[in-house]
PDB file of N, CA and C in Angstrom:
ATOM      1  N   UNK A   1       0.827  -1.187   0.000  1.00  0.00           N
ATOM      2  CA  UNK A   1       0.000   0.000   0.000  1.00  0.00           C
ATOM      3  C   UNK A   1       0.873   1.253   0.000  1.00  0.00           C
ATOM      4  N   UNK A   2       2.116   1.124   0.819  1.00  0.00           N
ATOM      5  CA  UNK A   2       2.845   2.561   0.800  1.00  0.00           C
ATOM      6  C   UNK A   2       3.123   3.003  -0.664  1.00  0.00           C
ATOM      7  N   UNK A   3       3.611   1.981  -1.294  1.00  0.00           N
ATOM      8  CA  UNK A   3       4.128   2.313  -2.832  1.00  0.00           C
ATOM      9  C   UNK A   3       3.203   2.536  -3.975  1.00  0.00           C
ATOM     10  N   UNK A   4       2.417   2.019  -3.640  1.00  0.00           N
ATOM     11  CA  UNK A   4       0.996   2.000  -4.540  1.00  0.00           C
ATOM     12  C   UNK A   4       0.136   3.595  -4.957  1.00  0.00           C
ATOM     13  N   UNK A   5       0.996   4.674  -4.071  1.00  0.00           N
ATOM     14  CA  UNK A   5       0.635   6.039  -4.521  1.00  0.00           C
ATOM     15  C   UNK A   5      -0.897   6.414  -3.880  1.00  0.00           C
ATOM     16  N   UNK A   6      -1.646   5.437  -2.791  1.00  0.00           N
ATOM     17  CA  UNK A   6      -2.784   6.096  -2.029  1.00  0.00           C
ATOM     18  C   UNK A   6      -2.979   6.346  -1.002  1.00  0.00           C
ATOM     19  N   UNK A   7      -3.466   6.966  -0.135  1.00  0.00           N
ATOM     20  CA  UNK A   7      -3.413   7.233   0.950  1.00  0.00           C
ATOM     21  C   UNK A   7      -3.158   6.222   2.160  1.00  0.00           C
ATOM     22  N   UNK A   8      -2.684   6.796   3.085  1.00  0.00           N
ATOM     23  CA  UNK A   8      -3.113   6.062   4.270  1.00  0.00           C
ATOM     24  C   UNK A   8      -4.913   5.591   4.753  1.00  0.00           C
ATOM     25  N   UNK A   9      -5.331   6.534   4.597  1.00  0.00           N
ATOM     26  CA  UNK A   9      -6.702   6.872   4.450  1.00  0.00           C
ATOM     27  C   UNK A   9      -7.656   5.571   3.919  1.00  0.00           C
ATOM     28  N   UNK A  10      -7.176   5.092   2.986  1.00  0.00           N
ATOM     29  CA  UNK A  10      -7.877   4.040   1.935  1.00  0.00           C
ATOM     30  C   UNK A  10      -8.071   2.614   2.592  1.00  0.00           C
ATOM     31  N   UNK A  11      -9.449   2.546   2.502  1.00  0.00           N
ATOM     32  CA  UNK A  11      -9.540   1.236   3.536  1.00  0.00           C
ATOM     33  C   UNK A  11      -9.931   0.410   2.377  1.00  0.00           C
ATOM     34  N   UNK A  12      -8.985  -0.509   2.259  1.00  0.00           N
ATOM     35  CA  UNK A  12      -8.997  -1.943   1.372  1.00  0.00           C
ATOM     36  C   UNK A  12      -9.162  -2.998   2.000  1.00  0.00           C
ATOM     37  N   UNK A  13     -10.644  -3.740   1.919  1.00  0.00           N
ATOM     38  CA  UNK A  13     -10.993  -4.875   2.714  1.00  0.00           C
ATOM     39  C   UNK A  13     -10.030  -5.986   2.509  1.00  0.00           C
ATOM     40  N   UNK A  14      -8.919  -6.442   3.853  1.00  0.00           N
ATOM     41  CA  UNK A  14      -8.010  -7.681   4.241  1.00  0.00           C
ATOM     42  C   UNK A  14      -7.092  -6.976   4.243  1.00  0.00           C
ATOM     43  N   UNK A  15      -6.565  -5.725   3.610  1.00  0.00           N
ATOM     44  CA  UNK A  15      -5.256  -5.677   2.558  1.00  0.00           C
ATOM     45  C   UNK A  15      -4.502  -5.082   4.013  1.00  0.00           C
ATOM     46  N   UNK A  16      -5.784  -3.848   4.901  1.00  0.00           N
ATOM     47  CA  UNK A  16      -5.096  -3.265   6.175  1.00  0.00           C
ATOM     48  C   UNK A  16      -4.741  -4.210   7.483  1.00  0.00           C
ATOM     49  N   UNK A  17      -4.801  -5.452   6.876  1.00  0.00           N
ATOM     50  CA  UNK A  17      -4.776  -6.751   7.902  1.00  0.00           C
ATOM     51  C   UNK A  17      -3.094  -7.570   7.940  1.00  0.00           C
ATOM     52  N   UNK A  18      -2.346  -7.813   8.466  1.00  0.00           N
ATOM     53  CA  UNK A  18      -1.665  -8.584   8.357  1.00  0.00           C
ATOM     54  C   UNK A  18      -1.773 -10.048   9.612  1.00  0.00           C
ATOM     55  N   UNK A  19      -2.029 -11.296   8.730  1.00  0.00           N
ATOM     56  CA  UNK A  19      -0.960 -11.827   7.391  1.00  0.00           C
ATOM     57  C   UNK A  19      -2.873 -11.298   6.558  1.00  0.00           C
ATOM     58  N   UNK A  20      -2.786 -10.895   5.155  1.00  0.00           N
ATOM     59  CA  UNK A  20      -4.001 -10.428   4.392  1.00  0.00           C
ATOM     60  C   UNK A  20      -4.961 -11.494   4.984  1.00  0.00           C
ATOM     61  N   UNK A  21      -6.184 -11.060   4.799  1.00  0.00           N
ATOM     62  CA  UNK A  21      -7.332 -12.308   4.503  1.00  0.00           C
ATOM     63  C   UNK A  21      -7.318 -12.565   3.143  1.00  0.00           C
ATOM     64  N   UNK A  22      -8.269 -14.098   3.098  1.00  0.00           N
ATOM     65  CA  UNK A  22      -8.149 -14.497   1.943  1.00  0.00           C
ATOM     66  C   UNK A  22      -9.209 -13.335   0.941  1.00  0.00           C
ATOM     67  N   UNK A  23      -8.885 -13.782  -0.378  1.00  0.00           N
ATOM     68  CA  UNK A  23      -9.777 -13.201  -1.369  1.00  0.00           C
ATOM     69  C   UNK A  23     -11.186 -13.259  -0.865  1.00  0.00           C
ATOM     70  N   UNK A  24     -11.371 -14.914  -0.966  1.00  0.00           N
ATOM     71  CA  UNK A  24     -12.750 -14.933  -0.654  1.00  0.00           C
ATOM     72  C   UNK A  24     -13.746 -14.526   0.416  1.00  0.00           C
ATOM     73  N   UNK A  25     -12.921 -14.152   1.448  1.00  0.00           N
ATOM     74  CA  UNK A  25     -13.471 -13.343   2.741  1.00  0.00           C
ATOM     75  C   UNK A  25     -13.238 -12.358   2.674  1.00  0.00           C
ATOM     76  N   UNK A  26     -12.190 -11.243   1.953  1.00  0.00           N
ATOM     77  CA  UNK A  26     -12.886 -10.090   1.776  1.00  0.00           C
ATOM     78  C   UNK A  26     -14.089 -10.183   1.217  1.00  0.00           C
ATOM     79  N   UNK A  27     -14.292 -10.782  -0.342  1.00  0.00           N
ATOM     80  CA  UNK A  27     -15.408 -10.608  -1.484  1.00  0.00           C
ATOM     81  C   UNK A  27     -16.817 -10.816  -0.415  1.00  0.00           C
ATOM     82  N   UNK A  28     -16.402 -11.711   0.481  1.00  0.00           N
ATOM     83  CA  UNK A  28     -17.914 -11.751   0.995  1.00  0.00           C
ATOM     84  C   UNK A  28     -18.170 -10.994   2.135  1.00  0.00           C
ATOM     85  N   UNK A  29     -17.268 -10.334   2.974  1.00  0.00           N
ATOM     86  CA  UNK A  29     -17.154  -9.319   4.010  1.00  0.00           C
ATOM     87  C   UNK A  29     -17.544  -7.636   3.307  1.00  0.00           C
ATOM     88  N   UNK A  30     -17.347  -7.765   2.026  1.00  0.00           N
ATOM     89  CA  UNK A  30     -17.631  -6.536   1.037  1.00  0.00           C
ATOM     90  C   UNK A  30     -19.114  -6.468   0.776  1.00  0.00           C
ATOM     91  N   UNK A  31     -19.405  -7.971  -0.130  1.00  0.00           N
ATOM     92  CA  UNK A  31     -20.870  -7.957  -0.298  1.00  0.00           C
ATOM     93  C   UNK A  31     -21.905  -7.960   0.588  1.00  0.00           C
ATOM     94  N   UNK A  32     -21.512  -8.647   1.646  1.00  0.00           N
ATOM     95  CA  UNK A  32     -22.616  -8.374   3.204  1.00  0.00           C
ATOM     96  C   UNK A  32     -23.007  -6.714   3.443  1.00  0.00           C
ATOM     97  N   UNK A  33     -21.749  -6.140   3.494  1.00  0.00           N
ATOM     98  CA  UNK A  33     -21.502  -4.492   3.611  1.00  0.00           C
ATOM     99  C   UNK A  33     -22.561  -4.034   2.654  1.00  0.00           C
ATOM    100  N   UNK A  34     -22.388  -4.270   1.511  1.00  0.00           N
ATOM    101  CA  UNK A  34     -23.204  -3.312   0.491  1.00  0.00           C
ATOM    102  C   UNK A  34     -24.160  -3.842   0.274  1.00  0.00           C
ATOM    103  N   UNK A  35     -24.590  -4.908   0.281  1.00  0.00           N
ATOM    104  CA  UNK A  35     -25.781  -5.685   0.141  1.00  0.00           C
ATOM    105  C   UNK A  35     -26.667  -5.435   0.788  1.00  0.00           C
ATOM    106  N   UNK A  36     -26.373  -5.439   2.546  1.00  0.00           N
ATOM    107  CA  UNK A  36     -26.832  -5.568   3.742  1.00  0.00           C
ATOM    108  C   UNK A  36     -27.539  -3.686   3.789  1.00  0.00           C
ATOM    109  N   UNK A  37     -26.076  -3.014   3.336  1.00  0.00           N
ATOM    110  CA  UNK A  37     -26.766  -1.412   3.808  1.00  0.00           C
ATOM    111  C   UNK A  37     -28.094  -1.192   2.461  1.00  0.00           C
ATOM    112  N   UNK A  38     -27.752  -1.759   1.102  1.00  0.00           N
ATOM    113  CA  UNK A  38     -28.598  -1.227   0.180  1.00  0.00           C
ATOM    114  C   UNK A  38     -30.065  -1.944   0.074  1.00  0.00           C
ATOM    115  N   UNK A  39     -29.997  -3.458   0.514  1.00  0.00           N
ATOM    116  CA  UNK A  39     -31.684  -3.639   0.985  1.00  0.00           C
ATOM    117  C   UNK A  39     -32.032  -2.983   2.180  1.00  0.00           C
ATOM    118  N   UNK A  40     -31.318  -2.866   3.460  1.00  0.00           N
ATOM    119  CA  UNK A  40     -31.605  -2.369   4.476  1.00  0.00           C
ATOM    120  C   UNK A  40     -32.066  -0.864   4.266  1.00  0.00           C
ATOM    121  N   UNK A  41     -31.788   0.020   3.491  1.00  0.00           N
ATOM    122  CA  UNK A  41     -31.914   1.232   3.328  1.00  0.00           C
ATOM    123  C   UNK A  41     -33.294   1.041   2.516  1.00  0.00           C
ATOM    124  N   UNK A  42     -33.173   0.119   1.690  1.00  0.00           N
ATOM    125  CA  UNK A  42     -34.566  -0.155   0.614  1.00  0.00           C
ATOM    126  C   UNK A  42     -35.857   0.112   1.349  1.00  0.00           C
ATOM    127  N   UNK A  43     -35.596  -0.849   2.138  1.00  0.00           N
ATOM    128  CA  UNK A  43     -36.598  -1.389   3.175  1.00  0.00           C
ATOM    129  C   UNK A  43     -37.270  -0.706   4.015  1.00  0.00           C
ATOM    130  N   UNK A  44     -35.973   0.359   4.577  1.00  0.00           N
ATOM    131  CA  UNK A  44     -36.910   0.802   5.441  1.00  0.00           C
ATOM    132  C   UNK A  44     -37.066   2.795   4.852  1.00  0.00           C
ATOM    133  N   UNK A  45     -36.558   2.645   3.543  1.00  0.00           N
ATOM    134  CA  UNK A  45     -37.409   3.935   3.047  1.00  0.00           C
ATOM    135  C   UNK A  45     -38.791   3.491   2.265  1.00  0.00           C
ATOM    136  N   UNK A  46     -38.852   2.320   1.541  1.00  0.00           N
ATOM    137  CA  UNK A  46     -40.261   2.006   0.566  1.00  0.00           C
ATOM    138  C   UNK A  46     -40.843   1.674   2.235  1.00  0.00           C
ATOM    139  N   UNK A  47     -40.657   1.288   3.517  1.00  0.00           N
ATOM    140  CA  UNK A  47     -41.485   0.734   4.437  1.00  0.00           C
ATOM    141  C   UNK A  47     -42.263  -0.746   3.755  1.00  0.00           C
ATOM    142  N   UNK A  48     -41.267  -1.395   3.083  1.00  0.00           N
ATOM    143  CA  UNK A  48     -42.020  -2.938   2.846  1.00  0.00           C
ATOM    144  C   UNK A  48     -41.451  -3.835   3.305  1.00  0.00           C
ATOM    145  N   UNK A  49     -42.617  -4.717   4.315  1.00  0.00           N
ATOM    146  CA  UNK A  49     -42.833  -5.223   5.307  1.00  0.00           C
ATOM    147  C   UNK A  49     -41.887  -7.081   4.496  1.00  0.00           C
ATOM    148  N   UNK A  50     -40.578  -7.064   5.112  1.00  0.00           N
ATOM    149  CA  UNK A  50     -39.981  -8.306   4.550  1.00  0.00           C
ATOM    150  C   UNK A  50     -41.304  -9.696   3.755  1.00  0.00           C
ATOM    151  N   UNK A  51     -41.903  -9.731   4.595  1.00  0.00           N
ATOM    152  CA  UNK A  51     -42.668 -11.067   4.568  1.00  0.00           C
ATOM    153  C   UNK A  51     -43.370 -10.940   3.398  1.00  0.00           C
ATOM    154  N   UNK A  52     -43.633  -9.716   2.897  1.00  0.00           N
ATOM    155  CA  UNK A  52     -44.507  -9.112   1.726  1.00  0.00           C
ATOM    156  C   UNK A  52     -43.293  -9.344   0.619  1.00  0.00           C
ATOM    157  N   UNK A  53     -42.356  -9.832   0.267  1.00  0.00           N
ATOM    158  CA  UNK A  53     -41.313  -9.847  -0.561  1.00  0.00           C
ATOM    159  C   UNK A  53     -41.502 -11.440  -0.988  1.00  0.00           C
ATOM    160  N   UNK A  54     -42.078 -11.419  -2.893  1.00  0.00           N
ATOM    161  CA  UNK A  54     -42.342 -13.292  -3.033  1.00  0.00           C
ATOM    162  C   UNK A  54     -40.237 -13.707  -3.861  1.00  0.00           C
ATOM    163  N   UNK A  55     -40.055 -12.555  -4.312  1.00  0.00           N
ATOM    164  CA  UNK A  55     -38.683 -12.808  -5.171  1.00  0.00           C
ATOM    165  C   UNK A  55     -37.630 -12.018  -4.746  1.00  0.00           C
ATOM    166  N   UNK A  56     -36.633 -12.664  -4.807  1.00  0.00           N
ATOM    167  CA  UNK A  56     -35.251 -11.603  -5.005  1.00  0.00           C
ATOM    168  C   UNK A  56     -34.334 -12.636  -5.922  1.00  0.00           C
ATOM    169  N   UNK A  57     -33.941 -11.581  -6.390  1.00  0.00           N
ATOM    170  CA  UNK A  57     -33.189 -11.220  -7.553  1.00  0.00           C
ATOM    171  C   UNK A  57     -31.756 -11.036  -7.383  1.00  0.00           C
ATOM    172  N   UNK A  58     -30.565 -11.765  -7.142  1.00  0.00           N
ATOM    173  CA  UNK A  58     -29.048 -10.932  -7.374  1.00  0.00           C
ATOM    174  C   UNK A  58     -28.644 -10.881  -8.459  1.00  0.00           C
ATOM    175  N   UNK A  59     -27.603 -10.198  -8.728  1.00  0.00           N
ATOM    176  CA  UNK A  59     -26.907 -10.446  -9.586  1.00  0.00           C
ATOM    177  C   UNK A  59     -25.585 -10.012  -9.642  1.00  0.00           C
ATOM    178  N   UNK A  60     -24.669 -10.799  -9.882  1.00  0.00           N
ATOM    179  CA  UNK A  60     -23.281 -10.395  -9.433  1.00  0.00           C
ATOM    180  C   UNK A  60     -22.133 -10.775 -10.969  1.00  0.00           C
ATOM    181  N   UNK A  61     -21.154 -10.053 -10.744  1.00  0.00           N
ATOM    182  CA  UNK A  61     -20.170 -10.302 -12.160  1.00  0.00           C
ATOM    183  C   UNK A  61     -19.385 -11.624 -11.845  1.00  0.00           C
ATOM    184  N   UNK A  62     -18.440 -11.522 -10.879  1.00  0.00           N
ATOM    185  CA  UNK A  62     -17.449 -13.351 -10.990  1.00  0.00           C
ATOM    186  C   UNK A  62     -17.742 -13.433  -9.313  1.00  0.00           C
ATOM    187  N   UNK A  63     -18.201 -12.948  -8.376  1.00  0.00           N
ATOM    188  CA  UNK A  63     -17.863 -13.446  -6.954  1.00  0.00           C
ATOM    189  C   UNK A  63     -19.329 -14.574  -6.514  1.00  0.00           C
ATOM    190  N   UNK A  64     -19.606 -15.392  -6.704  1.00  0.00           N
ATOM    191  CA  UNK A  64     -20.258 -16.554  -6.456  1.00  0.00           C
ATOM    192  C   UNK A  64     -20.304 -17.207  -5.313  1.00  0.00           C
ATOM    193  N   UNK A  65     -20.533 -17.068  -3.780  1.00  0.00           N
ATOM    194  CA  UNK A  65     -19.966 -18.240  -2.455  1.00  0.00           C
ATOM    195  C   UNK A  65     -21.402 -18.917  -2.574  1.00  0.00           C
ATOM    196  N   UNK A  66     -21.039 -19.708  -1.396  1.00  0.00           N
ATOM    197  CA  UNK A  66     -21.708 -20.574  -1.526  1.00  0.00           C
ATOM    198  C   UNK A  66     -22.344 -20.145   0.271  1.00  0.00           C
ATOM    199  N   UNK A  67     -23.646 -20.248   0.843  1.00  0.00           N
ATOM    200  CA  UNK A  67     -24.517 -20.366   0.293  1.00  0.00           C
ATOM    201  C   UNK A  67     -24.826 -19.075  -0.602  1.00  0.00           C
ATOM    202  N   UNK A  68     -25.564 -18.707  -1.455  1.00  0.00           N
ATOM    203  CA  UNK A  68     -25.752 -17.597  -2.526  1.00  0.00           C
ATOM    204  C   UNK A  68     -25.881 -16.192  -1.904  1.00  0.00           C
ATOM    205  N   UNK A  69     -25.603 -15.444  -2.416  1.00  0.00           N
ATOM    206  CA  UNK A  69     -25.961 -14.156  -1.604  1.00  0.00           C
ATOM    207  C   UNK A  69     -27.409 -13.431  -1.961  1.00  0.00           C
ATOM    208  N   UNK A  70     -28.212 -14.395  -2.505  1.00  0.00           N
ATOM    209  CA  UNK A  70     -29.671 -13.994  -2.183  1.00  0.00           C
ATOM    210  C   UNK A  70     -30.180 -14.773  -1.134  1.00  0.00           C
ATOM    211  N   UNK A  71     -29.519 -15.803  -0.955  1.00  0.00           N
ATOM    212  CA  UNK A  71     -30.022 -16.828   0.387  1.00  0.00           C
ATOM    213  C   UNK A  71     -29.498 -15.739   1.227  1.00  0.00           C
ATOM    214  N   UNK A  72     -28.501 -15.139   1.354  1.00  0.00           N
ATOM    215  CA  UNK A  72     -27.801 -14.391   2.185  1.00  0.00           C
ATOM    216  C   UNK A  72     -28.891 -13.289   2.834  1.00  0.00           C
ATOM    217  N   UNK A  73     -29.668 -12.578   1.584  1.00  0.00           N
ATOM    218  CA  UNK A  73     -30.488 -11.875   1.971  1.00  0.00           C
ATOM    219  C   UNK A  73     -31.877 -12.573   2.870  1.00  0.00           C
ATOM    220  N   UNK A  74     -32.325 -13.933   2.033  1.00  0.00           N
ATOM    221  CA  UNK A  74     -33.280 -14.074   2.774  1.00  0.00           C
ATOM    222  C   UNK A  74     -32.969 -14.664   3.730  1.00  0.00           C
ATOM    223  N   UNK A  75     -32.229 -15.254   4.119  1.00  0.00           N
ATOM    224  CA  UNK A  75     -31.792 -15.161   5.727  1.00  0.00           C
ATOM    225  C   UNK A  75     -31.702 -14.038   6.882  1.00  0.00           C
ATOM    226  N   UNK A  76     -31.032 -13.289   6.277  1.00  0.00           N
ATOM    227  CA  UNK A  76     -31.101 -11.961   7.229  1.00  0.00           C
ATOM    228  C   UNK A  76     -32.283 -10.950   7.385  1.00  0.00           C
ATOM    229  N   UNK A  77     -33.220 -10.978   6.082  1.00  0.00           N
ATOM    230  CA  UNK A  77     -34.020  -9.966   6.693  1.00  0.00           C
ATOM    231  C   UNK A  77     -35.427 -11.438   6.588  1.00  0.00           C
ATOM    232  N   UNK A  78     -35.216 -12.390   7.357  1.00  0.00           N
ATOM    233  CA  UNK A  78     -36.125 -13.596   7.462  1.00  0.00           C
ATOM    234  C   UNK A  78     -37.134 -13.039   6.481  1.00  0.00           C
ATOM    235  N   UNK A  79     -37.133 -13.537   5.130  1.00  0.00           N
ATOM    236  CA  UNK A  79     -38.168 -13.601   4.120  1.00  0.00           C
ATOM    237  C   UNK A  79     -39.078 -14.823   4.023  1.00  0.00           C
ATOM    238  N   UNK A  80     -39.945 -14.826   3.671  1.00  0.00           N
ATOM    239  CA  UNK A  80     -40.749 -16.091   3.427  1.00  0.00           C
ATOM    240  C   UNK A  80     -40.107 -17.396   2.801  1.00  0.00           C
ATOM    241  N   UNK A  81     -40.451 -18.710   3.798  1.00  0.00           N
ATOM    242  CA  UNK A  81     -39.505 -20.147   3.527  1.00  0.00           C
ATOM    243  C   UNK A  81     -40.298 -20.250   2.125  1.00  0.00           C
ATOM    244  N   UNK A  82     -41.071 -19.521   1.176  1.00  0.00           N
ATOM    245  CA  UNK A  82     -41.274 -19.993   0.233  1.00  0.00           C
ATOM    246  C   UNK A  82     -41.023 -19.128  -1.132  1.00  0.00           C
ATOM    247  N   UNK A  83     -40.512 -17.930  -0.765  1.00  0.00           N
ATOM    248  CA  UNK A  83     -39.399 -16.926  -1.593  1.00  0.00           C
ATOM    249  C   UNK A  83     -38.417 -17.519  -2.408  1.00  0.00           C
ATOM    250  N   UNK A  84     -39.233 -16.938  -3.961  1.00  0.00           N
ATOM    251  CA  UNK A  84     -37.936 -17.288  -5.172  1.00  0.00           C
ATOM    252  C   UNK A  84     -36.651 -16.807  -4.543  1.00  0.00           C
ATOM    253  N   UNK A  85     -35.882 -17.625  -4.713  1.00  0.00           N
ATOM    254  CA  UNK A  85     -34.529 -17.032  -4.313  1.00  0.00           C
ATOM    255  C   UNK A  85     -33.822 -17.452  -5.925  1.00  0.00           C
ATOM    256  N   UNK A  86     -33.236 -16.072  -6.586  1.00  0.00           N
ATOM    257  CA  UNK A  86     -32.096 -16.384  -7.794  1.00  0.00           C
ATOM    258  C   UNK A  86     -30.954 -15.656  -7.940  1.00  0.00           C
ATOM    259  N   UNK A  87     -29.916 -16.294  -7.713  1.00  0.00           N
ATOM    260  CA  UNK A  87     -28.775 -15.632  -7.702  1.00  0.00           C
ATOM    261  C   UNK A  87     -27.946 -16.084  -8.883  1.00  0.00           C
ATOM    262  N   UNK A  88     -27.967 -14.639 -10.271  1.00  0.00           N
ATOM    263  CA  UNK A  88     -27.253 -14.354 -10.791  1.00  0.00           C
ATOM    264  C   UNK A  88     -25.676 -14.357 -11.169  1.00  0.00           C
ATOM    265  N   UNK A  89     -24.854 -15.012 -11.262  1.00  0.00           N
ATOM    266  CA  UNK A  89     -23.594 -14.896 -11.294  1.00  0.00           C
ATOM    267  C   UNK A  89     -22.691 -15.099 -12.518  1.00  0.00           C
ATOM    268  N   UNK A  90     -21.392 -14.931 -12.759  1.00  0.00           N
ATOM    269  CA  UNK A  90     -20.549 -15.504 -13.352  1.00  0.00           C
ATOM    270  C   UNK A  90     -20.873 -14.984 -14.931  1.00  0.00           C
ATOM    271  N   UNK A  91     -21.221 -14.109 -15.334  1.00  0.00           N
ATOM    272  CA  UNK A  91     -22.336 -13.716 -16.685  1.00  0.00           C
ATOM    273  C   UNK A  91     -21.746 -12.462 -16.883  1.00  0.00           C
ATOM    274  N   UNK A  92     -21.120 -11.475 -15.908  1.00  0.00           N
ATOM    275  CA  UNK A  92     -20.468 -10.414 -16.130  1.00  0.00           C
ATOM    276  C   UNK A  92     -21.539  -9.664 -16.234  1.00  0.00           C
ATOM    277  N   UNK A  93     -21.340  -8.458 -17.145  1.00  0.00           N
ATOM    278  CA  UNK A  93     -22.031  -7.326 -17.394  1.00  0.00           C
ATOM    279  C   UNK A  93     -24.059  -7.639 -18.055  1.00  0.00           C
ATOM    280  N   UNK A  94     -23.670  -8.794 -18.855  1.00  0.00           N
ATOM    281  CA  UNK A  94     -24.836  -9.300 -19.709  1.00  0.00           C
ATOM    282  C   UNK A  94     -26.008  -9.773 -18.740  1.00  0.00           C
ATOM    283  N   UNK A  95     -25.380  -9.933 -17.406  1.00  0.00           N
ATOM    284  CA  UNK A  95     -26.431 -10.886 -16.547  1.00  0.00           C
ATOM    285  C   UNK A  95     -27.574  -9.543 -15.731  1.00  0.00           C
ATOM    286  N   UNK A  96     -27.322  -8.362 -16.573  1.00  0.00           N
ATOM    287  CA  UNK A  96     -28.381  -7.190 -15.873  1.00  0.00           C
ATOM    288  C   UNK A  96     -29.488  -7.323 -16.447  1.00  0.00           C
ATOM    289  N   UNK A  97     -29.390  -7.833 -17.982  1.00  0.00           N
ATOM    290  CA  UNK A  97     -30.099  -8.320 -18.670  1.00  0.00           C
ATOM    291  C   UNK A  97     -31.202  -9.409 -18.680  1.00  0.00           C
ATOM    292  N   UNK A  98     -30.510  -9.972 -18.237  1.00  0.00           N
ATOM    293  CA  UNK A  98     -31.455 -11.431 -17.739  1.00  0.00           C
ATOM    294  C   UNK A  98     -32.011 -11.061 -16.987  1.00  0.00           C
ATOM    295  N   UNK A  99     -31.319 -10.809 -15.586  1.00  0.00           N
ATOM    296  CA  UNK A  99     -31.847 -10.141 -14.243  1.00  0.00           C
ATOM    297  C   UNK A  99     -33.497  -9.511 -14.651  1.00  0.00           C
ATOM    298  N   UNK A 100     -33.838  -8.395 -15.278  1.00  0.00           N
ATOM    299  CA  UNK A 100     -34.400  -7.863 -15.699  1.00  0.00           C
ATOM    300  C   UNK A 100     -35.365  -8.567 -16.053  1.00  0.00           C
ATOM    301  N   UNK A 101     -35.162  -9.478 -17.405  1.00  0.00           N
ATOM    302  CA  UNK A 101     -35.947 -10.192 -17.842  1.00  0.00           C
ATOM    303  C   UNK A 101     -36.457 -11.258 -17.189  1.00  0.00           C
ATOM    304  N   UNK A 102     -36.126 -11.958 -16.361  1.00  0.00           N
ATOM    305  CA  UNK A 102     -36.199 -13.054 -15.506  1.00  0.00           C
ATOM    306  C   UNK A 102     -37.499 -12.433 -14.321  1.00  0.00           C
ATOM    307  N   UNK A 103     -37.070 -11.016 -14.082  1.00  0.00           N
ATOM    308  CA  UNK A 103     -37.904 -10.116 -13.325  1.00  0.00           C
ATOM    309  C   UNK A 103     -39.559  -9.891 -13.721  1.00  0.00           C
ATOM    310  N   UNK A 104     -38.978  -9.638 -14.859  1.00  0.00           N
ATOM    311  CA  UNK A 104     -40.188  -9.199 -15.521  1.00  0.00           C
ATOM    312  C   UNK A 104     -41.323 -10.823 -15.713  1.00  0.00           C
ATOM    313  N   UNK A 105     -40.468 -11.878 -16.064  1.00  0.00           N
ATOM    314  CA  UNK A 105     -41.252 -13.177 -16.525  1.00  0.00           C
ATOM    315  C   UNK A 105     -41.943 -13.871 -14.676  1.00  0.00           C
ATOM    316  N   UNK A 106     -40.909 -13.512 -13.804  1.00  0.00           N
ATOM    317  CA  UNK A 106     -41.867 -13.965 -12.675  1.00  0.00           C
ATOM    318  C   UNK A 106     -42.956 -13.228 -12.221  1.00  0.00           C
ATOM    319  N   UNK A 107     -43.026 -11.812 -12.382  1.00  0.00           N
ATOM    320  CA  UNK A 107     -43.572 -11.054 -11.933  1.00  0.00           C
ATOM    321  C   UNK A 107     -45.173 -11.050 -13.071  1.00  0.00           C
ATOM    322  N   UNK A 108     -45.018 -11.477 -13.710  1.00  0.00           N
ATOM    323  CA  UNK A 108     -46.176 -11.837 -14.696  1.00  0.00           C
ATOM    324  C   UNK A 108     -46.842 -13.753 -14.176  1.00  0.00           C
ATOM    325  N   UNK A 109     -46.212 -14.308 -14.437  1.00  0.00           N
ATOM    326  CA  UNK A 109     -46.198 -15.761 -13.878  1.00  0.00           C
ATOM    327  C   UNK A 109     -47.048 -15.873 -12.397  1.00  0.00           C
ATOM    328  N   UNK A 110     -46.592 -15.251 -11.448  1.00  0.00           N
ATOM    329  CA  UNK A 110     -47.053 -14.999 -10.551  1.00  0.00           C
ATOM    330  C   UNK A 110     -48.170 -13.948 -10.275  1.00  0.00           C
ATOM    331  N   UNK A 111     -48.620 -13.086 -10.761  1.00  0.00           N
ATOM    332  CA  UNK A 111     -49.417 -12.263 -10.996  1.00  0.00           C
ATOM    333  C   UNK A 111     -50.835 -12.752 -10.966  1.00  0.00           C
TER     334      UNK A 111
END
């Protein structure tokens, strides 16, 4: 980090750690973070009541764990044991696409 030309300032998830964490525990110590604040913020500005939620939707470029990080969500904000859960991955940029469309085909299906 000293040589790398950025601040002290710059918080890089593992990197301010010695011996580093692995890749894969930053990637998922990152996505909890942003995941966690951007439904959490969702939630409680629309005021919709978790249980009222039949789908979620991720979608991510290459970071994939296992269990999924839409299970991730419906675990944490306890969604209904009978909630589409689909998690998007490994598709890169193209998978916003699907996302979308996949959105649109349950949301009719179910309707």
């Amino acid at each position: 980090m000293e040589k790398s030309g950025v601040s002290d300032d710059l918080f890089v998830y593992g990197c301010n750690e010695f011996p580093p964490e692995s890749a894969f525990d930053c990637g998922l110590g990152e996505a909890e973070t942003v995941i966690s604040g951007a439904v959490g913020d969702l939630l409680a500005k629309t005021r919709v009541n978790p249980l009222d939620i039949g789908v979620v939707i991720v979608n991510i470029s290459t970071f994939n764990p296992v269990p999924s990080l839409s299970a991730m969500i419906v675990n944490r904000y306890k969604l209904r044991e009978d909630v589409l859960s689909y998690s998007l991955g490994g598709m890169g940029c193209s998978a916003g696409v699907i996302a979308v469309d996949l959105a649109k085909w349950l949301l009719q299906v179910r309707s």
